[in-house]
Protein backbone atom coordinates (compact mmCIF):
# COMPACT_ATOMS: atom_id res chain seq x y z
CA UNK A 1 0.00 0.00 0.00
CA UNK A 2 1.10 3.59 -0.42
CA UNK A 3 1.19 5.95 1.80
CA UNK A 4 -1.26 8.72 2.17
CA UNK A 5 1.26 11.35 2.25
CA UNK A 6 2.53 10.48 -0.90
CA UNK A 7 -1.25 10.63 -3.03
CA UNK A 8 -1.67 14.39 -4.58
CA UNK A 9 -5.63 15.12 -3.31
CA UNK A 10 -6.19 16.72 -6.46
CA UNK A 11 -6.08 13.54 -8.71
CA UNK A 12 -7.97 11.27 -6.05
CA UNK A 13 -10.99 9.70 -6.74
CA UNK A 14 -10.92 6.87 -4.10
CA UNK A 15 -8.77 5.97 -1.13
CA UNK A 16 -8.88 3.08 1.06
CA UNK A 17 -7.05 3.12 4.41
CA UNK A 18 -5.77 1.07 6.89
CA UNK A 19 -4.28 2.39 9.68
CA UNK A 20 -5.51 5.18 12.71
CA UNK A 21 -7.91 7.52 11.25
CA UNK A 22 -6.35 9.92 13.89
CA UNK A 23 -3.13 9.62 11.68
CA UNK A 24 -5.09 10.21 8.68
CA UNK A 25 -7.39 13.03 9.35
CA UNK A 26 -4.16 14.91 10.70
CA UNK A 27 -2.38 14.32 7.37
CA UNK A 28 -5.05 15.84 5.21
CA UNK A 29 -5.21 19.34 4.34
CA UNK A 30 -7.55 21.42 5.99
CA UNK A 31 -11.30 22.72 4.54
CA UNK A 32 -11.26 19.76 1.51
CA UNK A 33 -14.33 17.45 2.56
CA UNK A 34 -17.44 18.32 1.07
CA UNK A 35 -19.15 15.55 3.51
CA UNK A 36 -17.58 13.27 6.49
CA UNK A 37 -20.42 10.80 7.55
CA UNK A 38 -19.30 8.15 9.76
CA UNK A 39 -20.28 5.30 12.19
CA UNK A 40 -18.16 5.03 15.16
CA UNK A 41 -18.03 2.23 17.92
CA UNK A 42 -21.00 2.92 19.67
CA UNK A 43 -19.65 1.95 23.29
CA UNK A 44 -20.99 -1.72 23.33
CA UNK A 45 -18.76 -2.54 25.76
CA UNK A 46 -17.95 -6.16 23.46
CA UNK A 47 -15.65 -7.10 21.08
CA UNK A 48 -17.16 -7.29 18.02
CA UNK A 49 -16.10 -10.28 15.72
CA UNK A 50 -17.00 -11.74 11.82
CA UNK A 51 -17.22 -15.18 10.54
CA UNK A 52 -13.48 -16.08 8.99
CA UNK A 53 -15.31 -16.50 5.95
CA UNK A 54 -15.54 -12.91 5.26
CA UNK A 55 -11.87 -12.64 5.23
CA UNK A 56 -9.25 -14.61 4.10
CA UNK A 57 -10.18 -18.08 5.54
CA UNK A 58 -13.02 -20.19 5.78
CA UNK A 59 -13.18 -22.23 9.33
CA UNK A 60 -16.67 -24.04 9.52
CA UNK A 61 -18.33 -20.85 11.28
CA UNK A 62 -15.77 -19.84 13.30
CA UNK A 63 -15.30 -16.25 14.13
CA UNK A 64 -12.52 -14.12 14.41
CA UNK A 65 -12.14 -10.42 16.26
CA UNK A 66 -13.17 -7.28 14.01
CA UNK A 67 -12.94 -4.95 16.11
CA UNK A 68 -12.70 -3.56 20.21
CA UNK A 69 -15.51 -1.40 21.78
CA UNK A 70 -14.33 -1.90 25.15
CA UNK A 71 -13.50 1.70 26.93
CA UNK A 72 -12.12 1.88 30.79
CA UNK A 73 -14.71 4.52 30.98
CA UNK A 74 -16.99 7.07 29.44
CA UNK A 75 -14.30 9.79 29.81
CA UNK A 76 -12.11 7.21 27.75
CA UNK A 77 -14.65 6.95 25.01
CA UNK A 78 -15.52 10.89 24.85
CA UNK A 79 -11.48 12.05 24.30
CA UNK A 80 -10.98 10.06 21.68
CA UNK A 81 -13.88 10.90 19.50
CA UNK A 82 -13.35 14.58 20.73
CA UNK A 83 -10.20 14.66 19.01
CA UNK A 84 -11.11 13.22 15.82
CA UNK A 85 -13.96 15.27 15.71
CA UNK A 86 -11.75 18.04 15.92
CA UNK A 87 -9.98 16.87 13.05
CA UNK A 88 -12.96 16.50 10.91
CA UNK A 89 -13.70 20.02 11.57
CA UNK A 90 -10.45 21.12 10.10
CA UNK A 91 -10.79 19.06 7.18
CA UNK A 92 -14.73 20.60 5.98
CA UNK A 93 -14.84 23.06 3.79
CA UNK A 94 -16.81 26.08 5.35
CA UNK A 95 -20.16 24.64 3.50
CA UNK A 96 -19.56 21.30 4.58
CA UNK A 97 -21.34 18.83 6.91
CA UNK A 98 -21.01 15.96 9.05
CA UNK A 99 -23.09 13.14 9.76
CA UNK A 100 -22.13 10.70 13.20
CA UNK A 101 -24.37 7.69 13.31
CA UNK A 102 -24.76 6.50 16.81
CA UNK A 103 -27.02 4.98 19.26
CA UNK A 104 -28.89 5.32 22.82
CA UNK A 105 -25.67 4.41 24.77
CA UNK A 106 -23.74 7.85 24.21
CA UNK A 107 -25.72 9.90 21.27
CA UNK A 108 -26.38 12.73 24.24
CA UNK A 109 -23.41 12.53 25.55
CA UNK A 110 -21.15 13.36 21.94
CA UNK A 111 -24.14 15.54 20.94
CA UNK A 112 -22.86 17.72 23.59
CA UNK A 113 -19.19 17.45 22.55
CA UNK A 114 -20.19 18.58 18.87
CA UNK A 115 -21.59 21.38 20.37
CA UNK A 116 -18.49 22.17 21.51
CA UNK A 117 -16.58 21.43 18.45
CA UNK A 118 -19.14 22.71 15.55
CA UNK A 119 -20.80 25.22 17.87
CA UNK A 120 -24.88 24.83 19.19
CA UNK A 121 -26.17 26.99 16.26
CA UNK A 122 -24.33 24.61 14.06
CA UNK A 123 -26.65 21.85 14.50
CA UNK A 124 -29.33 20.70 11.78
CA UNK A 125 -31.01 17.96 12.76
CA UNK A 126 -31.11 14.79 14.58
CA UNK A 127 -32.30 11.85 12.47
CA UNK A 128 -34.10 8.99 14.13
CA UNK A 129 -33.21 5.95 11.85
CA UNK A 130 -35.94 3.38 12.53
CA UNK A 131 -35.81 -0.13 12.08
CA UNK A 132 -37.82 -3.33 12.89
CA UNK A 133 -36.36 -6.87 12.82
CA UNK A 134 -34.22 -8.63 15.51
CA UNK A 135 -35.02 -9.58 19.42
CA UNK A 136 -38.31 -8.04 21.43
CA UNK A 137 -38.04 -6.97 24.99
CA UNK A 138 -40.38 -7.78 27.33
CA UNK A 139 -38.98 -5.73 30.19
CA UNK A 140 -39.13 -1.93 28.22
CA UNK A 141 -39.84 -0.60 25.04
CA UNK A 142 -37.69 -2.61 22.22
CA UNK A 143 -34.69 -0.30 21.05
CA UNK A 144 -35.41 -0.03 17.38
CA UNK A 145 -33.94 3.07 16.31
CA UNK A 146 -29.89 4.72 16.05
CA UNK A 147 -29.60 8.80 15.69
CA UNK A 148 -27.96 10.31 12.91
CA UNK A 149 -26.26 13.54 14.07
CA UNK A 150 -26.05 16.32 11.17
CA UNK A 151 -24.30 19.30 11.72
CA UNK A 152 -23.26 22.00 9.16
CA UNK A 153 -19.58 23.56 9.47
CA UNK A 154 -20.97 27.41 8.43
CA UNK A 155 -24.02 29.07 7.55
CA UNK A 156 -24.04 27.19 4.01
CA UNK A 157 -24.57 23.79 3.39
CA UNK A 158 -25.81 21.52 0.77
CA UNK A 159 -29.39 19.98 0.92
CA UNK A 160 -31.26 18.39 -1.74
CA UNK A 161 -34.92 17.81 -0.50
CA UNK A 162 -35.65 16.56 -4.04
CA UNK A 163 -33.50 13.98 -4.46
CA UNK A 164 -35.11 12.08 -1.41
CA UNK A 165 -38.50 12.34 -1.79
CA UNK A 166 -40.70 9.19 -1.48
CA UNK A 167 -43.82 8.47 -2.86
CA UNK A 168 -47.11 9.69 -1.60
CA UNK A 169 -49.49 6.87 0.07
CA UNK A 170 -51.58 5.41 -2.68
CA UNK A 171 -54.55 6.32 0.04
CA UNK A 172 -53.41 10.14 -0.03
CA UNK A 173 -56.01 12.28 -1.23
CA UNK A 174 -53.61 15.07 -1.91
CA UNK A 175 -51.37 12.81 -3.90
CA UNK A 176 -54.54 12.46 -6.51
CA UNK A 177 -55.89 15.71 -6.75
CA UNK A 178 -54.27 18.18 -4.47
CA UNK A 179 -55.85 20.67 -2.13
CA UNK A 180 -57.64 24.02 -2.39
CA UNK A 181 -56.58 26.75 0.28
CA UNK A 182 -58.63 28.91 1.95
CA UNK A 183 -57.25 31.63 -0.47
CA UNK A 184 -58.79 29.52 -3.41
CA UNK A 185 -55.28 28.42 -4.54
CA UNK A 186 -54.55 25.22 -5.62
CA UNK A 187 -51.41 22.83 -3.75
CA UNK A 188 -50.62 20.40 -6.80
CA UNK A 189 -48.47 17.01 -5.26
CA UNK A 190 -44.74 17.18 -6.22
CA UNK A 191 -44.11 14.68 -9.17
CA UNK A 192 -41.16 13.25 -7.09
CA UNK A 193 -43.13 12.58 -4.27
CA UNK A 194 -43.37 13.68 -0.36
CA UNK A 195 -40.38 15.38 1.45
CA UNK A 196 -38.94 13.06 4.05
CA UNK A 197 -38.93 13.56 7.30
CA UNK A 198 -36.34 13.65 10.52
CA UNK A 199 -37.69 10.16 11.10
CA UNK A 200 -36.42 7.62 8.54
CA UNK A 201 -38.25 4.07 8.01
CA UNK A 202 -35.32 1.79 6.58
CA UNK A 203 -35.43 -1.41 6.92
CA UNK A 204 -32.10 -3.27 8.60
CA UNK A 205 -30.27 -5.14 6.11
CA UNK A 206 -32.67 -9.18 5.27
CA UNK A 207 -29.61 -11.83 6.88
CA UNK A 208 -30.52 -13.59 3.69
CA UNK A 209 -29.78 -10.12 1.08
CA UNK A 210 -26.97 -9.97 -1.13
CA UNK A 211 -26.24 -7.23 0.23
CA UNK A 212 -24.90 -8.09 3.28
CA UNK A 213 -21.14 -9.20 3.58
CA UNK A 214 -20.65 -10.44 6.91
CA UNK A 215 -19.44 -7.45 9.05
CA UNK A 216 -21.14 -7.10 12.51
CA UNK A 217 -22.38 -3.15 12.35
CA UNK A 218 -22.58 -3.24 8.51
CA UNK A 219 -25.60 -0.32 7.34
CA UNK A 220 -28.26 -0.90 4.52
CA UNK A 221 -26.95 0.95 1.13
CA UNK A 222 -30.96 2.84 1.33
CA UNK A 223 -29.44 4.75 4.39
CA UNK A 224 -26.23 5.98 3.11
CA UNK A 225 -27.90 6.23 -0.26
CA UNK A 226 -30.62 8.67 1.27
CA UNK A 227 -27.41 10.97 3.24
CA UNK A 228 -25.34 11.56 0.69
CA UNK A 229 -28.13 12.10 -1.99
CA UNK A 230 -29.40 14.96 0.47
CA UNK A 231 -25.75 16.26 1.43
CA UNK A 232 -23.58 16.05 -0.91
CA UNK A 233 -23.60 16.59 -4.91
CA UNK A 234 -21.79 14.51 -7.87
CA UNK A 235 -17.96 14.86 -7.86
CA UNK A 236 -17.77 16.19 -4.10
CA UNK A 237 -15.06 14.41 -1.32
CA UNK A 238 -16.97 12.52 0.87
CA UNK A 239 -14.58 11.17 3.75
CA UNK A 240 -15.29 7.77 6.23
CA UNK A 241 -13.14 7.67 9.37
CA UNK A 242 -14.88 4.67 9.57
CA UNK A 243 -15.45 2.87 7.45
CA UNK A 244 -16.72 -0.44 9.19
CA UNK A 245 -17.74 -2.39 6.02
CA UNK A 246 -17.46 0.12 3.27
CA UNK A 247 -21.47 0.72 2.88
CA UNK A 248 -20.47 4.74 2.59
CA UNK A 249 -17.80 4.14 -0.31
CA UNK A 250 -19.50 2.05 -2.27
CA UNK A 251 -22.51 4.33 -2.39
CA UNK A 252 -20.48 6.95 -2.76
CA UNK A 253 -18.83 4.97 -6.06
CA UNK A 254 -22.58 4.32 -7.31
CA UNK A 255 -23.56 8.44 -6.98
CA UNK A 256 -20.21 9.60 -8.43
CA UNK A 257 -18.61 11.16 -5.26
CA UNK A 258 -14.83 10.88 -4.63
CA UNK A 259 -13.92 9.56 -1.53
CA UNK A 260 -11.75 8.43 1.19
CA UNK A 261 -12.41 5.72 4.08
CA UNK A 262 -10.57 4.65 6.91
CA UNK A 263 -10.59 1.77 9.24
CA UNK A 264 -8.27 0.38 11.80
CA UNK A 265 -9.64 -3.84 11.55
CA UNK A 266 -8.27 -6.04 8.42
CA UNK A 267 -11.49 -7.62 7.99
CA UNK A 268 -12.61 -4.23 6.87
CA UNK A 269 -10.46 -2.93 4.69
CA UNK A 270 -11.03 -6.74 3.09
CA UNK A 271 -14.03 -6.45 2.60
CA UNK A 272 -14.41 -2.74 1.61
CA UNK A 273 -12.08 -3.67 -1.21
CA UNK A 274 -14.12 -6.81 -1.92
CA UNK A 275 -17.52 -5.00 -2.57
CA UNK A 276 -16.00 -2.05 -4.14
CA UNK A 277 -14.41 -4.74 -6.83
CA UNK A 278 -17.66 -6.61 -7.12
CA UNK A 279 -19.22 -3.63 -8.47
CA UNK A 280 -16.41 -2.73 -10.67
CA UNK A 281 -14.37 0.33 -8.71
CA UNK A 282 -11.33 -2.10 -8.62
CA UNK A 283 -9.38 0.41 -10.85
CA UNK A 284 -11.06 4.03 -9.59
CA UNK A 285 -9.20 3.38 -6.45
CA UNK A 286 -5.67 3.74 -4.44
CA UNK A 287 -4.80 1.82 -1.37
CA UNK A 288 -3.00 3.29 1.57
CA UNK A 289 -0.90 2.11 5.02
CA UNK A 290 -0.42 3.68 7.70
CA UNK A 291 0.85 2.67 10.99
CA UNK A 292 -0.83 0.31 14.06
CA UNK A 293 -2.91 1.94 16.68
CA UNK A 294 -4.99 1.16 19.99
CA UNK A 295 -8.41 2.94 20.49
CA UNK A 296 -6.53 4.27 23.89
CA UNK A 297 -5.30 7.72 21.98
């Protein structure tokens, strides 16, 4: 692999990374990312593993570590987002965004640090991503959502409602023949469809779908397809600190948006390389190393 130092930005369309994304972000010039959306260990307190047949060896089932979401404490956890968040700030250009995926464990928690970083007025929204499928609880409410935390870098920022519309319900009365105001005037449905929401309905990814490739926190393509089409436009940098199983890049490949995506585990970077060759971004890509790191920065 080459090293990230050594790739002019200018002429990038792709990188893949292995290594700290501490290391990275700090290598990249500042105000260049039109979009950073990421999904972070989400404080599990586990070790997260994959079968070995999603890497390089196939071992009847058995599983191998991915990746380490064990903190000594909260405090742990908070510095070292905090300082990659930091980082991520540097890199945005002044009309550029970030989106941190995350869950009930800490959303509140590093909602308050972005504050800090990005600045209260700088937040947009916070995106309830709801899904159905898995365990019930019989003791509370089942946990079926994650939070999507958008904030913009400046007082500009990219946001095409249009390109994320979804079609009207085939009951809707407005969707057939519109309204008529008070004021007489008409209200005609959009041809595209209905705005969306701050409350997404995406399903979690079938076990049995071709789409999913083994990794343990792997995100439906629908969801990253719905961010970037809303946040970012064709040809802009959209960056992954990480990258978990590549779900970002490769829907960043299928819109046209350069990008670059990081991630610390093997087993990613494997198979981020494996689905961007499977849909034929083998050659639209470079490959970087750079050196080993605990989560303990």
């Amino acid at each position: 692999m080459k090293s990230v130092l050594t790739i002019p930005m200018g002429t990038l369309h792709g990188l893949l990374v292995h290594g700290d994304n501490l290391e990275l972000l700090a290598s990249l010039p500042g105000a260049i990312a039109d979009l950073i959306v990421t999904d972070p260990p989400f404080f599990t307190d586990k070790i997260r593993t994959v079968p070995r047949s999603t890497s390089r060896t196939n071992s009847n089932g058995a599983t191998e570590a991915s990746f380490d979401d064990r903190w000594r404490d909260l405090d742990q956890y908070k510095k070292f987002l905090r300082i990659r968040l930091e980082e991520a700030r540097r890199i945005l250009k002044t009309d550029g965004s970030i989106v941190l995926h995350l869950d009930y464990r800490v959303v509140h928690d590093i909602r308050t640090e972005m504050d800090r970083i990005f600045g209260r007025r700088q937040f947009i929204n916070e995106i309830i991503w709801h899904y159905t499928g898995g365990g019930r609880s019989r003791r509370y409410f089942s946990r079926k959502h994650d939070t999507l935390l958008w904030y913009a870098k400046g007082k500009q920022w990219t946001f095409n409602i249009d390109a994320v519309r979804v079609p009207y319900e085939s009951s809707s009365g407005y969707a057939h023949s519109g309204i008529v105001g008070r004021n007489g005037k008409r209200y005609r449905p959009h041809p595209l469809g209905t705005p969306v929401d701050d409350v997404w309905d995406i399903p979690i990814i079938n076990p049995l779908s071709k789409e999913r490739c083994g990794f343990p926190t792997q995100k439906p393509e629908k969801l990253l397809k719905r961010i970037l089409l809303a946040m970012s436009n064709e040809g802009d940098l959209v960056i992954d600190p990480f990258c978990g199983s590549g779900t970002s890049v490769v829907v960043a490949e299928q819109l046209g948006r350069r990008w670059i995506a990081c991630d610390v585990t093997e087993q990613a970077i494997a198979i981020t390389a494996k689905r961007l060759e499977e849909i034929g971004a083998g050659r639209r890509f470079k490959t970087a190393q750079l050196g080993n790191s605990e989560h303990t920065s």
